[in-house]
C-alpha atoms as a PDB file:
ATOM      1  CA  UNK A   1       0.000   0.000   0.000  1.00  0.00           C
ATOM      2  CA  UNK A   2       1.946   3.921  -0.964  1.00  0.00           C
ATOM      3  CA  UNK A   3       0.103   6.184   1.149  1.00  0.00           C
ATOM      4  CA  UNK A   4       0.838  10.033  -0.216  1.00  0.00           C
ATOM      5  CA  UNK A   5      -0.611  13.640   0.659  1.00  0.00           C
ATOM      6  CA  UNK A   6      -2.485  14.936  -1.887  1.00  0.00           C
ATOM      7  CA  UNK A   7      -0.498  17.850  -3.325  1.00  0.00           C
ATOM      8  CA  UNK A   8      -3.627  20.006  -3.624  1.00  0.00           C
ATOM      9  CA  UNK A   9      -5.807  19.294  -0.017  1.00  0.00           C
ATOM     10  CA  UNK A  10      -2.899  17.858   1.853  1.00  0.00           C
ATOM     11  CA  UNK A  11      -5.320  14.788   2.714  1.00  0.00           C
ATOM     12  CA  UNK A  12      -4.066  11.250   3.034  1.00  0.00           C
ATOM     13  CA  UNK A  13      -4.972   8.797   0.337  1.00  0.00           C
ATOM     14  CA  UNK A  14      -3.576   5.808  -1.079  1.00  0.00           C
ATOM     15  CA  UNK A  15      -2.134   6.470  -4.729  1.00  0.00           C
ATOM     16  CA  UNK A  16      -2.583   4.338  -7.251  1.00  0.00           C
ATOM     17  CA  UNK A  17      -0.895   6.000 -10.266  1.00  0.00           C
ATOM     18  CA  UNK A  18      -0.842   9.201 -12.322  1.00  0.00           C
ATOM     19  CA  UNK A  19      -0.209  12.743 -10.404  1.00  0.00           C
ATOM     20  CA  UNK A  20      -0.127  12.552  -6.733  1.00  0.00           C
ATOM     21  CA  UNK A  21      -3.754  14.141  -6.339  1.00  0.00           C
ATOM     22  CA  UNK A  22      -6.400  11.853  -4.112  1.00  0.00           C
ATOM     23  CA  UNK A  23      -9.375  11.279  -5.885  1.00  0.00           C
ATOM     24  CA  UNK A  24     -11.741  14.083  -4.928  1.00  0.00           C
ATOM     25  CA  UNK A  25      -9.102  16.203  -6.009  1.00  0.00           C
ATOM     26  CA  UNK A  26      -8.841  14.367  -8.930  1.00  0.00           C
ATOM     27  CA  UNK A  27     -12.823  14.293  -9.756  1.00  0.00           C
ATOM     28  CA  UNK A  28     -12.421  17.977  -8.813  1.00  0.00           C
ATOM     29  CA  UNK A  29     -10.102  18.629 -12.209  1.00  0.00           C
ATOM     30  CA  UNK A  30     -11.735  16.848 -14.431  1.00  0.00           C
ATOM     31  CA  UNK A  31     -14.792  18.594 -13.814  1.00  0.00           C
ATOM     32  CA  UNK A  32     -12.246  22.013 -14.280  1.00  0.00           C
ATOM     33  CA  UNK A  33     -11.104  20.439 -17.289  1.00  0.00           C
ATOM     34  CA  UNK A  34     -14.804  19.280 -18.636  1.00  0.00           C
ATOM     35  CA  UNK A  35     -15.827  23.617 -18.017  1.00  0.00           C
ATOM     36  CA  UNK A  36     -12.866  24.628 -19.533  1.00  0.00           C
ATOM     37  CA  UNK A  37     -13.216  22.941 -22.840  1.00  0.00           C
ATOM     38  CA  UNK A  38     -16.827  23.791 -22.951  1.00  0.00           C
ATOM     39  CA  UNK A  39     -15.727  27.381 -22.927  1.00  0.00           C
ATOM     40  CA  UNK A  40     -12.766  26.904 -25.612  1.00  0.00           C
ATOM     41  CA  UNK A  41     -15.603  25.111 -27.595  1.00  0.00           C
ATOM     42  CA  UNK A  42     -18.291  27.943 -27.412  1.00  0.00           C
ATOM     43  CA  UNK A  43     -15.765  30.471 -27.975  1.00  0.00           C
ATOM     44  CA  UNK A  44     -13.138  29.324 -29.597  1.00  0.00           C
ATOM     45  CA  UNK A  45     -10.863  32.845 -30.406  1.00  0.00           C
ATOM     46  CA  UNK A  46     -10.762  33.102 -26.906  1.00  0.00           C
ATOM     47  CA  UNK A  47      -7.142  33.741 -25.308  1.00  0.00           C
ATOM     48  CA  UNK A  48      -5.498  31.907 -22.674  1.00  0.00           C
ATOM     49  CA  UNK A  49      -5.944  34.403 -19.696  1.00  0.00           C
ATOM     50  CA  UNK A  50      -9.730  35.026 -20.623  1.00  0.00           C
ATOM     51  CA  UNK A  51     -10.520  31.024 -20.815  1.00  0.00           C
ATOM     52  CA  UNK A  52      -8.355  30.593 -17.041  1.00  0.00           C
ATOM     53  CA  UNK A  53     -10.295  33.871 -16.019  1.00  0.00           C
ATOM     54  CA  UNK A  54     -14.120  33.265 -16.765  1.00  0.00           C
ATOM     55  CA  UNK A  55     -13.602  29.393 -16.130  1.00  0.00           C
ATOM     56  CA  UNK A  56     -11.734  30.059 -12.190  1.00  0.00           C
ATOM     57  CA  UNK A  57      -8.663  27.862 -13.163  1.00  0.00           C
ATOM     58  CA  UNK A  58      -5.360  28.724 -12.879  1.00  0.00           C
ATOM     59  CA  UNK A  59      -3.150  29.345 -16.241  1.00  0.00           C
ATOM     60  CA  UNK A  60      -0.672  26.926 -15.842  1.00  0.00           C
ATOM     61  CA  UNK A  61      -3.140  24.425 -15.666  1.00  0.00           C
ATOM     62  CA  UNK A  62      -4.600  24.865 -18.912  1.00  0.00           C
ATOM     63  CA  UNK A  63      -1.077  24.897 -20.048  1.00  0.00           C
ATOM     64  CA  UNK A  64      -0.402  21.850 -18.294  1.00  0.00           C
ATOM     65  CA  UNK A  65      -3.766  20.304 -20.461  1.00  0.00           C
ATOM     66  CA  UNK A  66      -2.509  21.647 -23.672  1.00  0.00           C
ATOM     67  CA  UNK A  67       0.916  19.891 -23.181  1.00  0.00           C
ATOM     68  CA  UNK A  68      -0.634  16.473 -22.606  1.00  0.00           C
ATOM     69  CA  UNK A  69      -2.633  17.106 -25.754  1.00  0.00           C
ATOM     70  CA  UNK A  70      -6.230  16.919 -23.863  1.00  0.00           C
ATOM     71  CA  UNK A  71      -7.116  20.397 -24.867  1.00  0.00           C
ATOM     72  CA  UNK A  72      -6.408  22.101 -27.900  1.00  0.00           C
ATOM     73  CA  UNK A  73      -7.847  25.223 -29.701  1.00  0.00           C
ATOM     74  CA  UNK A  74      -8.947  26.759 -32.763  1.00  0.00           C
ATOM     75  CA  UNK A  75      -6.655  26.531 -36.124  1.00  0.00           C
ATOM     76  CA  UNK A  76      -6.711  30.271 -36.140  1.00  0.00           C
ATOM     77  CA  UNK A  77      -6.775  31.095 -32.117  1.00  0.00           C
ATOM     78  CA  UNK A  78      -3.793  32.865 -30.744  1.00  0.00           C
ATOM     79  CA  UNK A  79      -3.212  30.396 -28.259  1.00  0.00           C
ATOM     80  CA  UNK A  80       0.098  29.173 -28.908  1.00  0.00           C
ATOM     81  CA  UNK A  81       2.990  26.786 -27.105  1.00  0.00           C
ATOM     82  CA  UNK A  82       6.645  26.260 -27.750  1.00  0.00           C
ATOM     83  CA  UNK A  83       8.457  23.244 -28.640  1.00  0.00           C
ATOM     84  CA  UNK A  84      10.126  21.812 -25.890  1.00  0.00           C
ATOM     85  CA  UNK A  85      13.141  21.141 -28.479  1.00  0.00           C
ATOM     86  CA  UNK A  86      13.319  23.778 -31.016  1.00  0.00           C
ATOM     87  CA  UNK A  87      11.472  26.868 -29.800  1.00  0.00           C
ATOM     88  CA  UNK A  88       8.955  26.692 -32.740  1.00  0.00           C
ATOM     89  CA  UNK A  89       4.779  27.719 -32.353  1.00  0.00           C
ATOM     90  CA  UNK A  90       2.931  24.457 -31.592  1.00  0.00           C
ATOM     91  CA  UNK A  91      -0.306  24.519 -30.923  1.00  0.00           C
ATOM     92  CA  UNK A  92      -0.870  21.373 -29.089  1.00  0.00           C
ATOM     93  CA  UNK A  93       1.711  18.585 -27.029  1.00  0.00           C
ATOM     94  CA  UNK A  94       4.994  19.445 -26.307  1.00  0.00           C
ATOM     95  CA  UNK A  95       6.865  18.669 -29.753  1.00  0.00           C
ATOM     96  CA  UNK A  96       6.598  20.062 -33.107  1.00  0.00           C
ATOM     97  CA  UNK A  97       6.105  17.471 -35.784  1.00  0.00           C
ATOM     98  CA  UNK A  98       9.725  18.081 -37.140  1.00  0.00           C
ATOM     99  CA  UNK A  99      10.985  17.382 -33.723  1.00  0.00           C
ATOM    100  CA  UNK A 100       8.760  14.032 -33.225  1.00  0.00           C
ATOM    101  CA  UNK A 101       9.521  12.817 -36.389  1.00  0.00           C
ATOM    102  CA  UNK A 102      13.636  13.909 -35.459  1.00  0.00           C
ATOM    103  CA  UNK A 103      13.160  11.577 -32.171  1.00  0.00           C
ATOM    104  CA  UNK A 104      11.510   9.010 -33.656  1.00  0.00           C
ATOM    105  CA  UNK A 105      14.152   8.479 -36.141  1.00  0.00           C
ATOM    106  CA  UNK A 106      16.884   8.519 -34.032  1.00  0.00           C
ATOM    107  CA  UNK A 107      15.348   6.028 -31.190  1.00  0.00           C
ATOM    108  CA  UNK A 108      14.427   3.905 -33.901  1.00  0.00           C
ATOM    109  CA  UNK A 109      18.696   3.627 -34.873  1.00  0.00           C
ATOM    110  CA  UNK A 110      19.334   3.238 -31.512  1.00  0.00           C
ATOM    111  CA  UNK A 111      16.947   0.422 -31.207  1.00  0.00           C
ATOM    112  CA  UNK A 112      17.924  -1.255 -34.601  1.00  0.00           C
ATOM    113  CA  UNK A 113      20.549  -4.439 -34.320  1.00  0.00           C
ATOM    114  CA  UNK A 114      24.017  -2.991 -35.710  1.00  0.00           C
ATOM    115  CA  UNK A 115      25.148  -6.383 -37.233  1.00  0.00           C
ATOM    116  CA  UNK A 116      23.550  -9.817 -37.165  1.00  0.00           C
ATOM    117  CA  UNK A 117      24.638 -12.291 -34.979  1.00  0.00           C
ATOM    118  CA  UNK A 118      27.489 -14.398 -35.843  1.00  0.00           C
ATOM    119  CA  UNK A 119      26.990 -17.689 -37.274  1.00  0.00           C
ATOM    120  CA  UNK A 120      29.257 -20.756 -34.403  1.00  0.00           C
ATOM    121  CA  UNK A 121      31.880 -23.166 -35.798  1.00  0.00           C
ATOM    122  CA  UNK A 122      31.116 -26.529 -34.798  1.00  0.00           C
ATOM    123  CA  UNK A 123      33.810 -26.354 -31.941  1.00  0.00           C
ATOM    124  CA  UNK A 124      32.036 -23.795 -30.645  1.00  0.00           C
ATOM    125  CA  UNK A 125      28.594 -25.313 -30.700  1.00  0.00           C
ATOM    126  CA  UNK A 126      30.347 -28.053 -28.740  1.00  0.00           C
ATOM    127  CA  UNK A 127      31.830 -25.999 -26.227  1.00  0.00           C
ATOM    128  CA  UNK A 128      28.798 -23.672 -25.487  1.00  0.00           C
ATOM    129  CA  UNK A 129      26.872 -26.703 -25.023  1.00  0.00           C
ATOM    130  CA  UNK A 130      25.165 -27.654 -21.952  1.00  0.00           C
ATOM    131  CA  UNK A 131      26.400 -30.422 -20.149  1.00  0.00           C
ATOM    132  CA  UNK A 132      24.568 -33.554 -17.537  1.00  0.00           C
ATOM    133  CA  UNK A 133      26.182 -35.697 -15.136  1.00  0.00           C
ATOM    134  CA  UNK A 134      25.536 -38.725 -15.197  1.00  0.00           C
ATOM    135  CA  UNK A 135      23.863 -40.255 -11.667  1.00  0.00           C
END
């Protein structure tokens, strides 16, 4: 059992997984999050500040629901992010595409076998062999 304190009420609770919130906190948020893109729906141009003002959540939370691509907005809104790697506009998550397609690449070589496995000479199958004793 991993008892924490909820980082919002300071209440004890028994965490499961995901952020360190107990779960009224948690149910709390979600309704937050459910208002929030109810607003960015019915008025999409909206900015940042206005959505975190008429919806009583704080800014770095909607930031925080951008990032983990749960919230996005309009094509067109001003509502923009950076690229954690680059620096470049992004409008949802926390790569550009560029950058995604950059780390997929490269985990992808890093992952790949360099050279196939050597083929055994039939002293070595010998020797590599398991061996019984006999009772």
């Amino acid at each position: 059992m991993d008892v924490r304190t909820c980082r919002r009420c300071k209440k004890l609770f028994n965490y499961s997984m995901g952020p360190i919130i107990c779960p009224a906190c948690r149910e709390e948020m979600e309704g937050m999050f459910q208002d929030v893109k109810k607003y960015v729906r019915e008025n999409p141009h909206s900015d940042m500040r206005t959505v975190a003002e008429e919806c009583n959540v704080d800014i770095n939370q909607i930031r925080q629901w951008i990032r983990e691509e749960r919230l996005e907005f309009a094509e067109d809104s001003a509502v923009m992010l950076n690229c954690e790697k680059c620096g470049r506009s992004i409008r949802t998550g926390r790569f550009c595409e560029e950058c995604k397609n950059d780390m997929a690449r490269t985990f992808g070589r890093a992952t790949a076998t360099s050279a196939p496995a050597k083929e055994e000479t039939g002293s070595q199958r010998t020797s590599n062999r398991m061996r019984f004793l006999d009772r």
